[in-house]
N, C-alpha and C. Protein backbone atom coordinates (compact mmCIF):
# COMPACT_ATOMS: atom_id res chain seq x y z
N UNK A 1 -23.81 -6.23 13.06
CA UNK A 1 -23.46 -7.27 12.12
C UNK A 1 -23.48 -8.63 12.80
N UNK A 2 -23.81 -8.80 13.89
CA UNK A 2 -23.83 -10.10 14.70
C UNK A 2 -24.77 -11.13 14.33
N UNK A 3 -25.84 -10.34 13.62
CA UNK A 3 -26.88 -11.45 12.88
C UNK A 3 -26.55 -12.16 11.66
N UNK A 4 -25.17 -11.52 10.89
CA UNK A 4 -24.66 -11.73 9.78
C UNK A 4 -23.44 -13.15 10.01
N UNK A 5 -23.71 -13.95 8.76
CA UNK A 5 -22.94 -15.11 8.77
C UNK A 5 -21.79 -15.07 7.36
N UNK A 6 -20.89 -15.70 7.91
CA UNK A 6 -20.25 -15.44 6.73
C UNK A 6 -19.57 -17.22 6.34
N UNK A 7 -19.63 -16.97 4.55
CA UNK A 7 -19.52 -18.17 3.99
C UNK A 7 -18.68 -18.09 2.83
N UNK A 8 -17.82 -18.84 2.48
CA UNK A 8 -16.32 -18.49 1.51
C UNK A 8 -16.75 -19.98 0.70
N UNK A 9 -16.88 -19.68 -0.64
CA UNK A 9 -16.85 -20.58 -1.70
C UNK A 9 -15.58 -20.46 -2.45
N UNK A 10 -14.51 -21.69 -1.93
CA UNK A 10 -12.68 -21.77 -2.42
C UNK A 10 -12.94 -22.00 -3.94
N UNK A 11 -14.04 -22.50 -4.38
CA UNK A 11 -14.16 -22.48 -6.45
C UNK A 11 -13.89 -21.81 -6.67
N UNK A 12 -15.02 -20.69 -6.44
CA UNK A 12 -15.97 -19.51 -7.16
C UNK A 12 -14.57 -18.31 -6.31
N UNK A 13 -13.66 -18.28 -5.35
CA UNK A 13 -13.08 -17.72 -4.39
C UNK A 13 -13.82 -16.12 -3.89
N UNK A 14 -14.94 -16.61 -3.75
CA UNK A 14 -16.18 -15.37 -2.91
C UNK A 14 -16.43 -15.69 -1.73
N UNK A 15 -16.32 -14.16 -0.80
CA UNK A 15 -16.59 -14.62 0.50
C UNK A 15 -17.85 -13.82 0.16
N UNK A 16 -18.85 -14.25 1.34
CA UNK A 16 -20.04 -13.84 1.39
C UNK A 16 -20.19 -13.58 3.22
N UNK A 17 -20.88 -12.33 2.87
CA UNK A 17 -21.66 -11.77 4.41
C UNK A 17 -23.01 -11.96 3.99
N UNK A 18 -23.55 -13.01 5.27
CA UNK A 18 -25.52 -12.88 4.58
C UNK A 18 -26.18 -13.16 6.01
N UNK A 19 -27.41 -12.26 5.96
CA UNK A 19 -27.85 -12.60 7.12
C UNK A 19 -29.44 -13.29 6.40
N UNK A 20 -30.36 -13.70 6.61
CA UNK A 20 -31.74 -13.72 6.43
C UNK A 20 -32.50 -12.63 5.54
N UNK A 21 -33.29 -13.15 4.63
CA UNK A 21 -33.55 -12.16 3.81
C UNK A 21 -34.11 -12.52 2.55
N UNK A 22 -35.32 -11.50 1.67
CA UNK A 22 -34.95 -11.81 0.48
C UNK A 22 -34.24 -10.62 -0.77
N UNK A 23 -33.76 -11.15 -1.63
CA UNK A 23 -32.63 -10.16 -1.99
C UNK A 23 -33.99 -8.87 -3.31
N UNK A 24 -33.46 -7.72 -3.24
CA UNK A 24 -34.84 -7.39 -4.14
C UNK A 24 -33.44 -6.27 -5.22
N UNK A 25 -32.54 -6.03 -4.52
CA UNK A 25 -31.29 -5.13 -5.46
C UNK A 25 -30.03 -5.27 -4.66
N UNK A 26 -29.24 -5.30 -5.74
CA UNK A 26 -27.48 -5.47 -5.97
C UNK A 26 -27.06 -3.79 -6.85
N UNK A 27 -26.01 -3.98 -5.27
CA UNK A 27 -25.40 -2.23 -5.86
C UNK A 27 -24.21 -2.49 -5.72
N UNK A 28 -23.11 -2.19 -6.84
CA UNK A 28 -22.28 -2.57 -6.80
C UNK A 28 -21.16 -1.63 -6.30
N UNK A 29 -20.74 -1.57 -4.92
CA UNK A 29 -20.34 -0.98 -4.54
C UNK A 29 -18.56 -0.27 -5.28
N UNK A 30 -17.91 -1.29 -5.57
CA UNK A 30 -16.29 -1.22 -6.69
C UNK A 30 -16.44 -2.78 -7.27
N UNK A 31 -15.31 -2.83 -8.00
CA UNK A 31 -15.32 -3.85 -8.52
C UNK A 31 -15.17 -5.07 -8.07
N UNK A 32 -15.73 -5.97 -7.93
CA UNK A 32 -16.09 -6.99 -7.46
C UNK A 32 -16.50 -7.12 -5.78
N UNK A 33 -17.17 -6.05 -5.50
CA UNK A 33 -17.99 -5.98 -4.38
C UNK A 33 -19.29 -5.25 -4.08
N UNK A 34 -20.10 -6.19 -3.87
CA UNK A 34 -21.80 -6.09 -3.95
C UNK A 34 -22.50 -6.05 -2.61
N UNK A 35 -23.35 -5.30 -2.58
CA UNK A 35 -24.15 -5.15 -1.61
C UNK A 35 -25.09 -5.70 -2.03
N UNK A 36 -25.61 -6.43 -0.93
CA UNK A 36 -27.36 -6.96 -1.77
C UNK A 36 -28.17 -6.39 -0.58
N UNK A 37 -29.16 -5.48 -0.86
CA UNK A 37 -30.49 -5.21 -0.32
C UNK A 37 -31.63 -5.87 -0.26
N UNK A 38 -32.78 -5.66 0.69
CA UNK A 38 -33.99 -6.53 0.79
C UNK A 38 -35.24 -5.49 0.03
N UNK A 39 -36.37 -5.46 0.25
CA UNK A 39 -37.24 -4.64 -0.69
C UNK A 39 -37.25 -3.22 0.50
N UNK A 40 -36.75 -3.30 1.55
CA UNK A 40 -37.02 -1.99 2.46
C UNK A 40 -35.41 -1.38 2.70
N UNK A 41 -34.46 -1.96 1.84
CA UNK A 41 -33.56 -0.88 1.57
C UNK A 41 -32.47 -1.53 2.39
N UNK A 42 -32.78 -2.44 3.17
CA UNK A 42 -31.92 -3.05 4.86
C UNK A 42 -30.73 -4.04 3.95
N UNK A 43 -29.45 -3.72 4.63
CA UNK A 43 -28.59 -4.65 3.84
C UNK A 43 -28.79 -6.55 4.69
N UNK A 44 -28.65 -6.82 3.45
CA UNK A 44 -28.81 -8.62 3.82
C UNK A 44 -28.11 -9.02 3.14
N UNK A 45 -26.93 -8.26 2.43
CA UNK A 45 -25.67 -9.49 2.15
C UNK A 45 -24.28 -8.72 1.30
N UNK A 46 -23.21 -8.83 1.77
CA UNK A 46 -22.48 -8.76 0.77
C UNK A 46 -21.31 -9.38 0.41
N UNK A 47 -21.04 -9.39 -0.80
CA UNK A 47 -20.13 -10.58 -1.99
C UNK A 47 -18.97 -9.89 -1.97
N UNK A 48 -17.86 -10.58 -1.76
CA UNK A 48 -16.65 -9.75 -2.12
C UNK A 48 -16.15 -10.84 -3.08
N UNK A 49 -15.88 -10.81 -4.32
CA UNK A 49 -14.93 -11.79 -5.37
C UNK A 49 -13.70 -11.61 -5.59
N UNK A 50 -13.35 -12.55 -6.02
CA UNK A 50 -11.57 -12.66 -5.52
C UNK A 50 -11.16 -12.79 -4.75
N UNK A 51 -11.48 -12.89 -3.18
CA UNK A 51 -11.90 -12.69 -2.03
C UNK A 51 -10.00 -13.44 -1.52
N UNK A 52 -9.59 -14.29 -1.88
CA UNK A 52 -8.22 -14.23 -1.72
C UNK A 52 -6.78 -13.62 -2.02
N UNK A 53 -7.61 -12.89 -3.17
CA UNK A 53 -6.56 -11.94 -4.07
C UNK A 53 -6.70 -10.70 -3.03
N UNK A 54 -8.02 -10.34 -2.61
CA UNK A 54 -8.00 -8.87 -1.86
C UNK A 54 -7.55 -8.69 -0.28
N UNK A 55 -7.58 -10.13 0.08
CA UNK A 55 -7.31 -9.98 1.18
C UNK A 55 -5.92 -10.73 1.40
N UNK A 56 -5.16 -10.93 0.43
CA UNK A 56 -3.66 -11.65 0.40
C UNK A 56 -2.80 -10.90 1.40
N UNK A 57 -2.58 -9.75 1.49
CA UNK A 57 -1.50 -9.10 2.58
C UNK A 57 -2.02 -9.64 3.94
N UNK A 58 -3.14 -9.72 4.50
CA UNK A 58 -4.38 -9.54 5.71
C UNK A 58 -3.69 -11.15 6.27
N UNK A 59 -3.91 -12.30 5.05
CA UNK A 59 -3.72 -13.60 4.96
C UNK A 59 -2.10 -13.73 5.79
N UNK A 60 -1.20 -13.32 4.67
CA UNK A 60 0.30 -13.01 5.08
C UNK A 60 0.49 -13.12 6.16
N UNK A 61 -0.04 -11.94 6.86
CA UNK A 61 0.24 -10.65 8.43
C UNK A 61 -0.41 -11.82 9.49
N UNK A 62 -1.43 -12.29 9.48
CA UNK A 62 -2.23 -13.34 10.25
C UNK A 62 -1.17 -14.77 9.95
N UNK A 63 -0.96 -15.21 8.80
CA UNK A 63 -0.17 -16.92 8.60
C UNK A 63 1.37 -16.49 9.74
N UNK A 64 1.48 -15.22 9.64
CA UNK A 64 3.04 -14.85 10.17
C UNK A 64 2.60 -14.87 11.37
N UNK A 65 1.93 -14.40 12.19
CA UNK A 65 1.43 -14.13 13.55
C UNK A 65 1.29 -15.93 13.99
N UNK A 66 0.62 -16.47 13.40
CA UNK A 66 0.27 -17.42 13.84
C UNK A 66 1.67 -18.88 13.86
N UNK A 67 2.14 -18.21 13.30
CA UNK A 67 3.56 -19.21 13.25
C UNK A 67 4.30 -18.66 14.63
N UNK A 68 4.24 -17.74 14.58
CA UNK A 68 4.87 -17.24 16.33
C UNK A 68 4.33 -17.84 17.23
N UNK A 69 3.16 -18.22 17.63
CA UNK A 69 2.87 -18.56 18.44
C UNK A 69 2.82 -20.13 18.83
């Protein structure tokens, strides 16, 4: 995953994993999280939405850690 970049739109609140690519299918892995494929099957991106709602405990556990220090 080291070729993969990741990019968070605070509007839309979607984080995105994307590396280079063009997209040819979206599989939707649960609800509101997508895989996007290229035409040879290789993953090149995926969408998580809500992306602050799902990761709110993660947020918490990290804002608390970081106040300790």
């Amino acid at each position: 995953m080291g070729d993969f970049k990741v990019f968070y739109d605070d509007k839309e609140d979607i984080l995105y994993l994307a590396k280079e690519g063009e997209e040819a299918e979206v599989i939707e892995l649960s609800p509101g999280v997508n895989m996007e494929l290229d035409s040879k099957g290789n993953l090149i991106g995926v969408e998580l939405f809500k992306a602050s709602h799902m990761f709110k405990d993660v947020l918490k556990l990290m804002e608390k850690k970081l106040q300790i220090v």
